[in-house]
N, C-alpha and C. Protein backbone atom coordinates (compact mmCIF):
# COMPACT_ATOMS: atom_id res chain seq x y z
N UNK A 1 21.46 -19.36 -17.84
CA UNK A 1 20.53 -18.61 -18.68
C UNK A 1 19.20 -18.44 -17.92
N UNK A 2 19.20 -17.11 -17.53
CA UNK A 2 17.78 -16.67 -17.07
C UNK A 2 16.37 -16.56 -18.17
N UNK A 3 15.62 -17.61 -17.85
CA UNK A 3 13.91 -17.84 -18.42
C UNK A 3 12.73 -17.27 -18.33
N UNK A 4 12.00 -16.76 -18.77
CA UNK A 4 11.13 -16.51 -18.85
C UNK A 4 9.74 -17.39 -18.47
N UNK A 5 8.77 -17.20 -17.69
CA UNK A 5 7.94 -18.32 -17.36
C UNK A 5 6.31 -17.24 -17.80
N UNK A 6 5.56 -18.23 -18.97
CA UNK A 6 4.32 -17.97 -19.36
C UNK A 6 3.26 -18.13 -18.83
N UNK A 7 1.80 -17.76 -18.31
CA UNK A 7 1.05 -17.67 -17.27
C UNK A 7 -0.36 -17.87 -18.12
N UNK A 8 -1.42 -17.78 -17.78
CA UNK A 8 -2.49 -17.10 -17.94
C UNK A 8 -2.85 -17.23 -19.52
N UNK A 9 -2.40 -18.32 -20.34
CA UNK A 9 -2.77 -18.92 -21.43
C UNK A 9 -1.72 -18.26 -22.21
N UNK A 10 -0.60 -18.07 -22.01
CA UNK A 10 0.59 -17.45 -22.60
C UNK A 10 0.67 -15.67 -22.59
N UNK A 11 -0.49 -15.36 -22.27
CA UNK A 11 -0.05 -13.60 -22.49
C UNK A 11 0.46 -13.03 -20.94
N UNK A 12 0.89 -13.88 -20.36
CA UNK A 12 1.54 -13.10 -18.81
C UNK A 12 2.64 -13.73 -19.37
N UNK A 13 3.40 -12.64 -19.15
CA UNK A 13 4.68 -13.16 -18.78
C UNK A 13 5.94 -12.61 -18.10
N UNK A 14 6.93 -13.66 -17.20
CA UNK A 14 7.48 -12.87 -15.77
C UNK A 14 8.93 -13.43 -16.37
N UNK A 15 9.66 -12.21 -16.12
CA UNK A 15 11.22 -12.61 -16.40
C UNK A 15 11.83 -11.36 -15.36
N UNK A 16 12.66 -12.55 -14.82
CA UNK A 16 13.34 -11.77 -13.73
C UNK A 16 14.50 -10.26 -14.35
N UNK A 17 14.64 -10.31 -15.87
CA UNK A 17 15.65 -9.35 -15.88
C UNK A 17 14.82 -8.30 -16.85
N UNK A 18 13.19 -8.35 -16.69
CA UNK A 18 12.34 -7.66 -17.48
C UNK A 18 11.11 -6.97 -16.32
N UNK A 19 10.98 -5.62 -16.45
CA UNK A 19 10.32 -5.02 -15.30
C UNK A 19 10.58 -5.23 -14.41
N UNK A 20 11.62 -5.43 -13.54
CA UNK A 20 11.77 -6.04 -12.22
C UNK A 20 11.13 -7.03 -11.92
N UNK A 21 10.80 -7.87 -12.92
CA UNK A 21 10.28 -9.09 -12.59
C UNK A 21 8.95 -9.39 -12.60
N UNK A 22 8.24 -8.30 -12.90
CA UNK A 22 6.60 -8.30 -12.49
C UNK A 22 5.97 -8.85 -13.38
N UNK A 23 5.09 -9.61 -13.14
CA UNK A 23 4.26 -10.10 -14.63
C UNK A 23 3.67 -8.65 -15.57
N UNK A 24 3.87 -9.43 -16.62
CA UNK A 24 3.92 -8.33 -18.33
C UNK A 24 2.55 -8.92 -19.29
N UNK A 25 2.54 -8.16 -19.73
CA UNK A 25 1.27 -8.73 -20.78
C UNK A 25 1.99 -9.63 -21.91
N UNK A 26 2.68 -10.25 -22.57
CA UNK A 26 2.88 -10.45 -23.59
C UNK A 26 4.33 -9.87 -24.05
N UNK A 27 4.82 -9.73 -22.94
CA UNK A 27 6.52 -8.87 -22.85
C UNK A 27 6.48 -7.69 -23.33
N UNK A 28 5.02 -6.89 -23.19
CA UNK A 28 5.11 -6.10 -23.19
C UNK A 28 5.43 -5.11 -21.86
N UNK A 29 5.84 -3.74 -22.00
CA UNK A 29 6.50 -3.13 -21.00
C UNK A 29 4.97 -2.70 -19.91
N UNK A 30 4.15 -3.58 -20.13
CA UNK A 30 3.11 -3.32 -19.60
C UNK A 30 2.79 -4.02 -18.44
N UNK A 31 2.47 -3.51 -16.84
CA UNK A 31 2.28 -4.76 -16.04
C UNK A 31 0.88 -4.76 -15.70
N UNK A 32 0.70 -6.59 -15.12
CA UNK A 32 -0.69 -7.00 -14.68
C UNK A 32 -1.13 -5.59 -14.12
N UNK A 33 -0.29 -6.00 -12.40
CA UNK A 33 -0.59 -4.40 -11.91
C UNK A 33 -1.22 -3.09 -12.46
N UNK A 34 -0.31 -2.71 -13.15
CA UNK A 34 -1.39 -1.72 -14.05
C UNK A 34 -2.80 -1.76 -14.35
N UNK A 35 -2.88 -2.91 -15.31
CA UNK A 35 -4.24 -2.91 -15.77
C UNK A 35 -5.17 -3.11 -14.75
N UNK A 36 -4.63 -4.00 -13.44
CA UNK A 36 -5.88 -4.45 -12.40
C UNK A 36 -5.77 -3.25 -11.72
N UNK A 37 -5.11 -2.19 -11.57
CA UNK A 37 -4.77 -1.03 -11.01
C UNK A 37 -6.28 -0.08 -11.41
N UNK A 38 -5.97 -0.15 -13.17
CA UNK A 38 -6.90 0.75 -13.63
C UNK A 38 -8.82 0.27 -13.50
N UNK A 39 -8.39 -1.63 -13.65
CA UNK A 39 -9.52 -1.71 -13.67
C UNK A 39 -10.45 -1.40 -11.75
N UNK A 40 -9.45 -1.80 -11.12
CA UNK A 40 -9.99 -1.42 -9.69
C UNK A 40 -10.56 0.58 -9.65
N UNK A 41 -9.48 0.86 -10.18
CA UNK A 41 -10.37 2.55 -10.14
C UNK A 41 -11.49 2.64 -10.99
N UNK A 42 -12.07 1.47 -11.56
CA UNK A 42 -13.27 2.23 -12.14
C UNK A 42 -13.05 2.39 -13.34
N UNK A 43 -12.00 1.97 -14.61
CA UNK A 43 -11.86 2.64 -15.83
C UNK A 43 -12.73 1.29 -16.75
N UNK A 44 -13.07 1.38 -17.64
CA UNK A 44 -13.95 0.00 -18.34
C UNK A 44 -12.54 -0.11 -19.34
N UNK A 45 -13.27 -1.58 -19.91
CA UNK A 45 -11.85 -2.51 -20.73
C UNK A 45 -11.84 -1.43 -21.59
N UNK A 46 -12.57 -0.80 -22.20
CA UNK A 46 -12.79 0.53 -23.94
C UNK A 46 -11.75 1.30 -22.87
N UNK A 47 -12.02 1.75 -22.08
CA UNK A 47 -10.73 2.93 -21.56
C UNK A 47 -9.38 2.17 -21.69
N UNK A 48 -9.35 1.19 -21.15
CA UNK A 48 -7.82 0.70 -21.21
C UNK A 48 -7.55 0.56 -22.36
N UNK A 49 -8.41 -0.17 -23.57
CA UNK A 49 -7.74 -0.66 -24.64
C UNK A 49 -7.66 0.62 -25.09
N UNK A 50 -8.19 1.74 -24.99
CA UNK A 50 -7.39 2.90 -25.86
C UNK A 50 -6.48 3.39 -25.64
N UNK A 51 -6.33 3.63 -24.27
CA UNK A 51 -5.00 4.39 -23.66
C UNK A 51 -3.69 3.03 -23.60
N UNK A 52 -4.30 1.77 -24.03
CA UNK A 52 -2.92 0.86 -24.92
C UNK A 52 -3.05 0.42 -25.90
N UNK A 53 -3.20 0.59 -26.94
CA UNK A 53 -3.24 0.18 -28.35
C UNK A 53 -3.08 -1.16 -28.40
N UNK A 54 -1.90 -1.56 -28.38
CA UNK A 54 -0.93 -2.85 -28.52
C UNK A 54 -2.28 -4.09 -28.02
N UNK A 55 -2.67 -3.74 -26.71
CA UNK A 55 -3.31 -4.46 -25.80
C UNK A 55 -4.55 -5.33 -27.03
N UNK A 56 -5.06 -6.65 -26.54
CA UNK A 56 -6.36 -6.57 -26.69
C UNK A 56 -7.39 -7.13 -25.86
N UNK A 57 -7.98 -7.55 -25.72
CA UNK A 57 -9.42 -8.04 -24.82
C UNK A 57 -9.05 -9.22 -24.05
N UNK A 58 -8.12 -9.56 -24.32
CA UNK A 58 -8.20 -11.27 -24.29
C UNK A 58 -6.98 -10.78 -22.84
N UNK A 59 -5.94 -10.09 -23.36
CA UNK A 59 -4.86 -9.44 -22.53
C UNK A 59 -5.41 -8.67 -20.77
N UNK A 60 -6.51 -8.57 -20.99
CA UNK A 60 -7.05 -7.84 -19.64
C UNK A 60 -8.15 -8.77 -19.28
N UNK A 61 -8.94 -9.89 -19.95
CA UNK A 61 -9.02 -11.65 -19.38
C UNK A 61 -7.95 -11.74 -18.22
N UNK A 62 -6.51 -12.02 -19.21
CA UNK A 62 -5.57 -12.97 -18.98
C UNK A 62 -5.07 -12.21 -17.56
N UNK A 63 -5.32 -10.98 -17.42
CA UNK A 63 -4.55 -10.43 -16.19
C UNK A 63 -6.06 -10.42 -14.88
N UNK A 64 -7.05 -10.62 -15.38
CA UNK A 64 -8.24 -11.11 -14.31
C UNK A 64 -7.85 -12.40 -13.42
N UNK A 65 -7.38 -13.61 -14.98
CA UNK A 65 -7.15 -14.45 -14.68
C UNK A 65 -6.25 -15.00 -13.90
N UNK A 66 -4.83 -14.37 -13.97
CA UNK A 66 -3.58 -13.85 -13.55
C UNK A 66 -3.75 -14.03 -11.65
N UNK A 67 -4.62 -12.94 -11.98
CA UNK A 67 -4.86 -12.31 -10.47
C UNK A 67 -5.82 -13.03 -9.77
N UNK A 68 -7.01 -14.09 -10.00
CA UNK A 68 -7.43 -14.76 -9.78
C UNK A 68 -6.52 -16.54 -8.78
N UNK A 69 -5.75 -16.59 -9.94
CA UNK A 69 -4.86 -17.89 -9.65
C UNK A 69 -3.72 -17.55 -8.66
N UNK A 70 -3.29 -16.29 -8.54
CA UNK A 70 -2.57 -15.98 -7.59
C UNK A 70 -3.14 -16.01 -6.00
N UNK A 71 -4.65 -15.58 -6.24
CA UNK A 71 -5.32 -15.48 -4.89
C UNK A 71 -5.68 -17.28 -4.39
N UNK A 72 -6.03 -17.74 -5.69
CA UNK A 72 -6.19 -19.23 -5.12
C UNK A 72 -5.00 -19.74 -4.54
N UNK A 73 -3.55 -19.46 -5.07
CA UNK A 73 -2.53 -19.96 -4.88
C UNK A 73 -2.26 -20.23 -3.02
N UNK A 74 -2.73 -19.08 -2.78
CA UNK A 74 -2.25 -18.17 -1.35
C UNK A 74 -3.64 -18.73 -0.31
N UNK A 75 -4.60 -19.35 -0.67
CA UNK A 75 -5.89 -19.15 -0.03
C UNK A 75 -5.76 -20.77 0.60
């Protein structure tokens, strides 16, 4: 049985047979990537949270955070 592993105070989450594996917001079909995608071009958290509903504040934290612990991981 393939698992699911929770990240970033529970709203990341990576399952190998969900998005190709990429960390998700909350299993949603949404990835970190994305959001650090949008936030690197310049869009503010009010742009993202509209163009995702579902999302909330805490969800684009958790993918700062995400992306933070990954760089420590590696450093």
């Amino acid at each position: 049985m393939v698992q699911a592993t929770q990240l970033a105070s529970g709203r990341i989450t990576v399952h190998p047979d969900f998005c190709n594996g990429q960390p998700t917001i909350r299993g949603l079909r949404i990835t970190v990537e994305t959001i650090l995608g949008f936030l690197s071009a310049g869009e503010s958290r009010e742009e993202i949270l509209s163009q995702y509903p579902s999302l909330e504040p805490a969800d684009i934290d958790a993918c700062l955070c995400f992306a933070a612990d990954r760089l420590e991981a590696i450093a």
